[in-house]
N, C-alpha and C. Protein backbone atom coordinates (compact mmCIF):
# COMPACT_ATOMS: atom_id res chain seq x y z
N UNK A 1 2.26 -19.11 1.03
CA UNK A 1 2.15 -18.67 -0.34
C UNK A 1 2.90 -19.67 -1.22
N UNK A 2 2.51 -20.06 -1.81
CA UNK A 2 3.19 -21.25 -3.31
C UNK A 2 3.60 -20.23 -4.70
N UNK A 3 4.23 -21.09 -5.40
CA UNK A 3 5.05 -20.66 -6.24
C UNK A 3 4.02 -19.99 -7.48
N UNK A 4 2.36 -20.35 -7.39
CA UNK A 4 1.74 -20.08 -8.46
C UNK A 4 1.38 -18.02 -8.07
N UNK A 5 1.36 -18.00 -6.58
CA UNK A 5 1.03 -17.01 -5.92
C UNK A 5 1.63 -15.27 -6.06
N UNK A 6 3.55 -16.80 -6.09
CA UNK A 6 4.58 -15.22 -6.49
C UNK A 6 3.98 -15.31 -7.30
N UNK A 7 4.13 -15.49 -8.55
CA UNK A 7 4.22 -15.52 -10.58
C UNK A 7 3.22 -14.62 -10.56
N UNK A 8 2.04 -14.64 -9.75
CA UNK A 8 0.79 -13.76 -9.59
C UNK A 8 1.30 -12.21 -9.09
N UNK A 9 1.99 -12.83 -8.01
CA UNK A 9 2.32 -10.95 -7.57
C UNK A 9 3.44 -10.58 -8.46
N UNK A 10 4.43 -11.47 -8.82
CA UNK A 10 5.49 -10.57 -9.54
C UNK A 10 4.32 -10.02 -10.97
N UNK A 11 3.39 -10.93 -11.90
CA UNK A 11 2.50 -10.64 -12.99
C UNK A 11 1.46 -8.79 -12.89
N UNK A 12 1.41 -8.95 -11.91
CA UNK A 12 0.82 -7.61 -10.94
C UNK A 12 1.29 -6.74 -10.59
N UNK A 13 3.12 -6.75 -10.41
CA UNK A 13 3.39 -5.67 -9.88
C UNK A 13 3.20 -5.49 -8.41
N UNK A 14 2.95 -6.79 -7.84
CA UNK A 14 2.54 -6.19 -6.33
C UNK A 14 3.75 -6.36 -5.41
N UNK A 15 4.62 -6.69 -5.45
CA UNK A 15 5.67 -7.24 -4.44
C UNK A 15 6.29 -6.01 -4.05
N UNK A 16 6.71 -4.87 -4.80
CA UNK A 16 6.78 -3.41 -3.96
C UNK A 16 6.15 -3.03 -2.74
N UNK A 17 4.39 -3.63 -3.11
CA UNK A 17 3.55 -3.22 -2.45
C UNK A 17 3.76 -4.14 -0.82
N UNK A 18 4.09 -4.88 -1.77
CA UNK A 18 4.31 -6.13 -0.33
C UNK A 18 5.30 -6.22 0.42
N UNK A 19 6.46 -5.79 0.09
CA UNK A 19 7.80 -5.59 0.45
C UNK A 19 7.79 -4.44 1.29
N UNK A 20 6.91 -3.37 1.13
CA UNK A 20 6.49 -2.06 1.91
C UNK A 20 5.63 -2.28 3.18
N UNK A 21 5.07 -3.33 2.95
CA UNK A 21 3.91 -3.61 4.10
C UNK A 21 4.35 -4.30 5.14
N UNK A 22 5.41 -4.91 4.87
CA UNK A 22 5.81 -5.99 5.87
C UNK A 22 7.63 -6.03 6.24
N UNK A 23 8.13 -6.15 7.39
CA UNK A 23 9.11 -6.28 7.46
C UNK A 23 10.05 -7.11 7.29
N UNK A 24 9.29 -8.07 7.74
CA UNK A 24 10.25 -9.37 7.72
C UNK A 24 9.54 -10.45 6.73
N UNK A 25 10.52 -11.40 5.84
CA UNK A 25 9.82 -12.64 5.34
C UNK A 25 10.57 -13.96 5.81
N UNK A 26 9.62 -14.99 5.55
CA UNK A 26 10.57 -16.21 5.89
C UNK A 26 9.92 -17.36 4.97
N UNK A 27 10.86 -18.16 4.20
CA UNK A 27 10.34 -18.82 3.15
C UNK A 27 10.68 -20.08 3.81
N UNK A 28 10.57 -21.50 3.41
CA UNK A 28 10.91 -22.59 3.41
C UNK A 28 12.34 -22.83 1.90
N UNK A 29 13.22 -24.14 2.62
CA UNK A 29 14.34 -24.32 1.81
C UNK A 29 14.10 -24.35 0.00
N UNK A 30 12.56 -25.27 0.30
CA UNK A 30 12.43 -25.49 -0.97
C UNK A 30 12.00 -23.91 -2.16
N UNK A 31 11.64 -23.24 -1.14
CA UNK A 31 10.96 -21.74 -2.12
C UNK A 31 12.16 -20.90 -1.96
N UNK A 32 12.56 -20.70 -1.21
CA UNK A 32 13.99 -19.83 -1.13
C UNK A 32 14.59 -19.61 -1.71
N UNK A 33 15.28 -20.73 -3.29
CA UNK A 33 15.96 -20.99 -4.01
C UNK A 33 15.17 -20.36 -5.02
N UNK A 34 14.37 -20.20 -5.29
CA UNK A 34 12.98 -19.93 -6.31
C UNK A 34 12.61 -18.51 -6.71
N UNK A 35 12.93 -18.22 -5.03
CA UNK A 35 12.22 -16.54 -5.09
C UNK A 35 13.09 -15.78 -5.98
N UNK A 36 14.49 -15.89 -5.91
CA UNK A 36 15.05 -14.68 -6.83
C UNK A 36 14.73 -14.76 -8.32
N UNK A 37 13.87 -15.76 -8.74
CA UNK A 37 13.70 -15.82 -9.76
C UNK A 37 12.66 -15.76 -10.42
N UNK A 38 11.71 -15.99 -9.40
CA UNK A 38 10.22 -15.59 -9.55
C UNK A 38 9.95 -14.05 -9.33
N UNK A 39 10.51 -13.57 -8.52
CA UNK A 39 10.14 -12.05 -7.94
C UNK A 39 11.07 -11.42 -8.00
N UNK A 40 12.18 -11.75 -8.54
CA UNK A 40 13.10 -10.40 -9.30
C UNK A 40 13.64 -10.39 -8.23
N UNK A 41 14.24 -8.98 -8.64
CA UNK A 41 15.24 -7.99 -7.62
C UNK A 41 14.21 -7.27 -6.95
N UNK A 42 13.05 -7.39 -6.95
CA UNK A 42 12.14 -6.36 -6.01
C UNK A 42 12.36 -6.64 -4.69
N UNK A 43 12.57 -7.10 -3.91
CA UNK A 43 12.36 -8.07 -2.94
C UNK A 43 13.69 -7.38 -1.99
N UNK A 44 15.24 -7.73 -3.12
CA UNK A 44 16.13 -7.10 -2.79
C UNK A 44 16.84 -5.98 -2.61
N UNK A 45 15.83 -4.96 -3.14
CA UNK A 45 16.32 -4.04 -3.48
C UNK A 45 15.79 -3.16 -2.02
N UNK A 46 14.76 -3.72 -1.41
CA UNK A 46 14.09 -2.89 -0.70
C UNK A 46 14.90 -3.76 0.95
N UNK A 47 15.95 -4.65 0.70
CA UNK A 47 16.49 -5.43 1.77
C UNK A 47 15.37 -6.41 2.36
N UNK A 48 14.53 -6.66 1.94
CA UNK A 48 13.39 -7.50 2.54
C UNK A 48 13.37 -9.16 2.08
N UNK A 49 14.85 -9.67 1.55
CA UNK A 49 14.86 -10.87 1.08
C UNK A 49 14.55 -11.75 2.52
N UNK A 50 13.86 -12.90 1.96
CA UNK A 50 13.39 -13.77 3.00
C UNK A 50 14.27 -14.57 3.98
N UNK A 51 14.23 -14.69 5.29
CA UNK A 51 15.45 -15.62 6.02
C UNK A 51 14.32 -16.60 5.61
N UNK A 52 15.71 -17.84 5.97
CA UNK A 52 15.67 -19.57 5.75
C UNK A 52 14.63 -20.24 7.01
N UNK A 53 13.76 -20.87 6.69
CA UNK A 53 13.13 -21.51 7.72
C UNK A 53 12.53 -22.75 7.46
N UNK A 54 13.45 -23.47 8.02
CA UNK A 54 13.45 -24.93 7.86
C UNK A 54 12.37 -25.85 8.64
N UNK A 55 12.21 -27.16 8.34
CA UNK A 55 11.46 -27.58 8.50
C UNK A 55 11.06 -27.80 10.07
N UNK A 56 11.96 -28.09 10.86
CA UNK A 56 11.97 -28.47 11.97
C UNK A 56 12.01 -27.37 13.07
N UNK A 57 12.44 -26.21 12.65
CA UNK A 57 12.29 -24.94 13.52
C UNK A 57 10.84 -24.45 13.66
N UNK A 58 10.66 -24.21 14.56
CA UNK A 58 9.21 -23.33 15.31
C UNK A 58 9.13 -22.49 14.42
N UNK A 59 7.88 -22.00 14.03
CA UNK A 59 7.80 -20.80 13.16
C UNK A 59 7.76 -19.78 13.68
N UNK A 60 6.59 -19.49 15.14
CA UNK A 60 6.72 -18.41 15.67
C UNK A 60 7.89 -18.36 16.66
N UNK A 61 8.68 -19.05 17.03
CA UNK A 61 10.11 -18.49 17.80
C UNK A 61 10.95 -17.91 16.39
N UNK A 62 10.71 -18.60 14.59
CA UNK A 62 11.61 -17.83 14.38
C UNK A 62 10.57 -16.37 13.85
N UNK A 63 9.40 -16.30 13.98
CA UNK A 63 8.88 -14.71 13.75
C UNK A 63 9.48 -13.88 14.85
N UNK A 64 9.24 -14.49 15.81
CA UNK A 64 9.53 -13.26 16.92
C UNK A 64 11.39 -13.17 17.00
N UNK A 65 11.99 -13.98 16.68
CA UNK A 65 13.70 -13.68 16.30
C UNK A 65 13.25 -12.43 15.31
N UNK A 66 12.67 -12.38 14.41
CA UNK A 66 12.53 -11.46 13.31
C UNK A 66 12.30 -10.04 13.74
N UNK A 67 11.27 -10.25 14.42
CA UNK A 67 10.59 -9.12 14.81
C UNK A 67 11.33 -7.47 15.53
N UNK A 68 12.55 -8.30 16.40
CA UNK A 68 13.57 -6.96 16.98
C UNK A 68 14.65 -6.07 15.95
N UNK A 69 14.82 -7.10 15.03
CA UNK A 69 15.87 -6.86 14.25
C UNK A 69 15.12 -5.22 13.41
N UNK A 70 16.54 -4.69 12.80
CA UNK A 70 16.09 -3.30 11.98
C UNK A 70 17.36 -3.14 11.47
N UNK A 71 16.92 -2.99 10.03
CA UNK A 71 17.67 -2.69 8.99
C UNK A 71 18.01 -1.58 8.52
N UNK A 72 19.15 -0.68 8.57
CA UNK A 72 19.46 0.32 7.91
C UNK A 72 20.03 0.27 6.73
N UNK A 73 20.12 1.05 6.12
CA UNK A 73 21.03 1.25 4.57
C UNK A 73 21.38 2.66 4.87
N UNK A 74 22.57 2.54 5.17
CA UNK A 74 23.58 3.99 5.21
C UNK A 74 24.06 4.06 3.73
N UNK A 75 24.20 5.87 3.65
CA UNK A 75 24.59 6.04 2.20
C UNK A 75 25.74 6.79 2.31
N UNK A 76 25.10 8.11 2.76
CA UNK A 76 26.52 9.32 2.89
C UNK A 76 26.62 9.21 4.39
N UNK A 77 25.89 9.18 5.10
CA UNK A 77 25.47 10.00 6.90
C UNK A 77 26.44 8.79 7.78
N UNK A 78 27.37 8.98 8.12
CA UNK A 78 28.31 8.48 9.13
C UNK A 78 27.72 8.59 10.17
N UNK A 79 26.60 9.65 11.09
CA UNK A 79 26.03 9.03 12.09
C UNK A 79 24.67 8.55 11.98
N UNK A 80 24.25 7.83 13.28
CA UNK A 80 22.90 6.95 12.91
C UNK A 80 22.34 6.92 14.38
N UNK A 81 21.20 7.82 14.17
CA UNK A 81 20.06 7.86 15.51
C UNK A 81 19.11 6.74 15.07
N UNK A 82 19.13 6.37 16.44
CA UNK A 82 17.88 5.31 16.67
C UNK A 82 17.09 5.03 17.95
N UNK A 83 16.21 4.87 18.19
CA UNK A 83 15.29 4.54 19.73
C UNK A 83 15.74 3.20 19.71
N UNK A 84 16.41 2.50 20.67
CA UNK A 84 17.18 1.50 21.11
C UNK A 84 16.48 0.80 22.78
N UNK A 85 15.99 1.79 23.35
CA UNK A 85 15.04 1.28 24.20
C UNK A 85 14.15 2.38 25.41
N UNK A 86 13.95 2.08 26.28
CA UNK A 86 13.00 2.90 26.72
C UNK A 86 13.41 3.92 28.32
N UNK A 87 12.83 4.68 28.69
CA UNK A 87 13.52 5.21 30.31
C UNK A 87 13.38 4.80 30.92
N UNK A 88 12.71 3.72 31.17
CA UNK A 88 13.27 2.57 32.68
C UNK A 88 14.26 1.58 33.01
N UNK A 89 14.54 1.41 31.50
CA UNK A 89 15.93 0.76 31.37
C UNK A 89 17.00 1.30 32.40
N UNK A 90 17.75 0.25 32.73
CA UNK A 90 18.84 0.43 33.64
C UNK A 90 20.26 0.62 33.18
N UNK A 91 21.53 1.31 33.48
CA UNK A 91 22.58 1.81 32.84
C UNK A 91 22.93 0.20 32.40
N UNK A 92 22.78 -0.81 33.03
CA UNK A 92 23.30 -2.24 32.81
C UNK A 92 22.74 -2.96 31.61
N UNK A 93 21.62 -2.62 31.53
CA UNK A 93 20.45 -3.23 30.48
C UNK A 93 21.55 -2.28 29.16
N UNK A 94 21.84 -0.99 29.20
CA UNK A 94 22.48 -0.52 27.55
C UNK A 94 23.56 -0.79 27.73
N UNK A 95 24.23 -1.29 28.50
CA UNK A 95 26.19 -1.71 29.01
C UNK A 95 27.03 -2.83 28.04
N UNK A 96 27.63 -3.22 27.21
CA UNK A 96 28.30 -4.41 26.88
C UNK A 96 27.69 -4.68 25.62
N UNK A 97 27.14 -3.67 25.04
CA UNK A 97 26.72 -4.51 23.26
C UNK A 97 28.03 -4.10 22.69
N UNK A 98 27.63 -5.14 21.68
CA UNK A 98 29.33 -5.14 20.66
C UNK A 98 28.92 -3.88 19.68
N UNK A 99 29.77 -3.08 19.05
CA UNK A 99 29.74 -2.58 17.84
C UNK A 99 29.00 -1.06 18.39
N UNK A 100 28.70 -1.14 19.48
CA UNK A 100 28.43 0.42 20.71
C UNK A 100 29.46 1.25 20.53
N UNK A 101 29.56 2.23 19.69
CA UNK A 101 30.71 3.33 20.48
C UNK A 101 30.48 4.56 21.54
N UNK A 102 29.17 4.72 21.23
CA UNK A 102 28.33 5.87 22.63
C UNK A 102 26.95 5.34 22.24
N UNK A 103 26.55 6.03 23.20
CA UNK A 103 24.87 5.66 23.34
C UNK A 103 24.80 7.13 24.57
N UNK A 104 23.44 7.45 23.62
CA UNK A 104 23.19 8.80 24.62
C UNK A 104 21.80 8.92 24.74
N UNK A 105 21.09 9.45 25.61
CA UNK A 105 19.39 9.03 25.93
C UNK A 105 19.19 10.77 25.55
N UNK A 106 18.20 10.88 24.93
CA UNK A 106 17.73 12.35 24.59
C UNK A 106 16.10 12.86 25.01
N UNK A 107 15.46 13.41 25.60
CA UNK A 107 14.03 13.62 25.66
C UNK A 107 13.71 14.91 24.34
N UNK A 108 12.77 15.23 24.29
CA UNK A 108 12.34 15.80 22.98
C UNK A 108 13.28 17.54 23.19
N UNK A 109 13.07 17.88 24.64
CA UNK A 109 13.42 19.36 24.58
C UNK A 109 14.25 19.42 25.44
N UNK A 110 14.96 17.96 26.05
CA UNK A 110 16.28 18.19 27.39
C UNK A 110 16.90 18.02 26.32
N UNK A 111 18.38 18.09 27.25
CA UNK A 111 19.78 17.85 26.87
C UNK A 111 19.97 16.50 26.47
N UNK A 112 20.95 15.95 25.59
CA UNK A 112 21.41 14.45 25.78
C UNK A 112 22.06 13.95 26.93
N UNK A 113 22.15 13.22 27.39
CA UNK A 113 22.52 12.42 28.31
C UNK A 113 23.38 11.26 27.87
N UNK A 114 24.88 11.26 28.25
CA UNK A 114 25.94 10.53 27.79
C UNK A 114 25.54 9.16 28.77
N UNK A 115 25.20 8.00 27.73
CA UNK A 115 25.09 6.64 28.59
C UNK A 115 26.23 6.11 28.87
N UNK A 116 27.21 5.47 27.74
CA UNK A 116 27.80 4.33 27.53
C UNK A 116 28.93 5.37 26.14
């Protein structure tokens, strides 16, 4: 997308729309600098500002870097459920992440199950 493209979607109103549709963006050095000024605060507001992707990096190694990541915005709620991975996982596979204080596996109508 080129710079005539934003001016088009910010002119439209569409970058909500676009910011909703997609998770991740990734601009080049030269547009990066550009976007907050072409497309407002829309972009940021919804946390969907673009990572840096330079010339010489792979594009799809850095899509698929993109792709695991997930963004929360905590407001009031001190705790935070999330599906983190699946039941074949092994106690070792959820063992040793940083910033873990429990991790507990739940099925829809069992009990929780204390992992980690």
């Amino acid at each position: 997308m080129n710079i005539k493209m934003m001016k088009k979607l910010n002119e439209n109103k569409l970058v909500k729309k676009l910011a909703k549709k997609y998770d991740a963006f990734l601009a080049s050095e030269s547009l990066i600098k550009q976007i907050p000024r072409i497309l407002g605060p829309s972009l940021n507001k919804g946390g969907e500002f673009p990572s840096l992707l330079t010339h010489n990096e792979n594009m799809v190694a850095k899509g698929d870097e993109a792709k695991p990541t997930i963004k929360f915005h905590m407001k009031k709620v001190l705790c935070l459920a999330v599906a983190v991975g699946h039941v074949k996982m092994t106690d070792d596979e959820f063992k040793n992440w940083k910033n873990v204080w429990a991790l507990y596996i739940k099925s829809t109508v069992g009990k929780p199950q204390h992992l980690y």
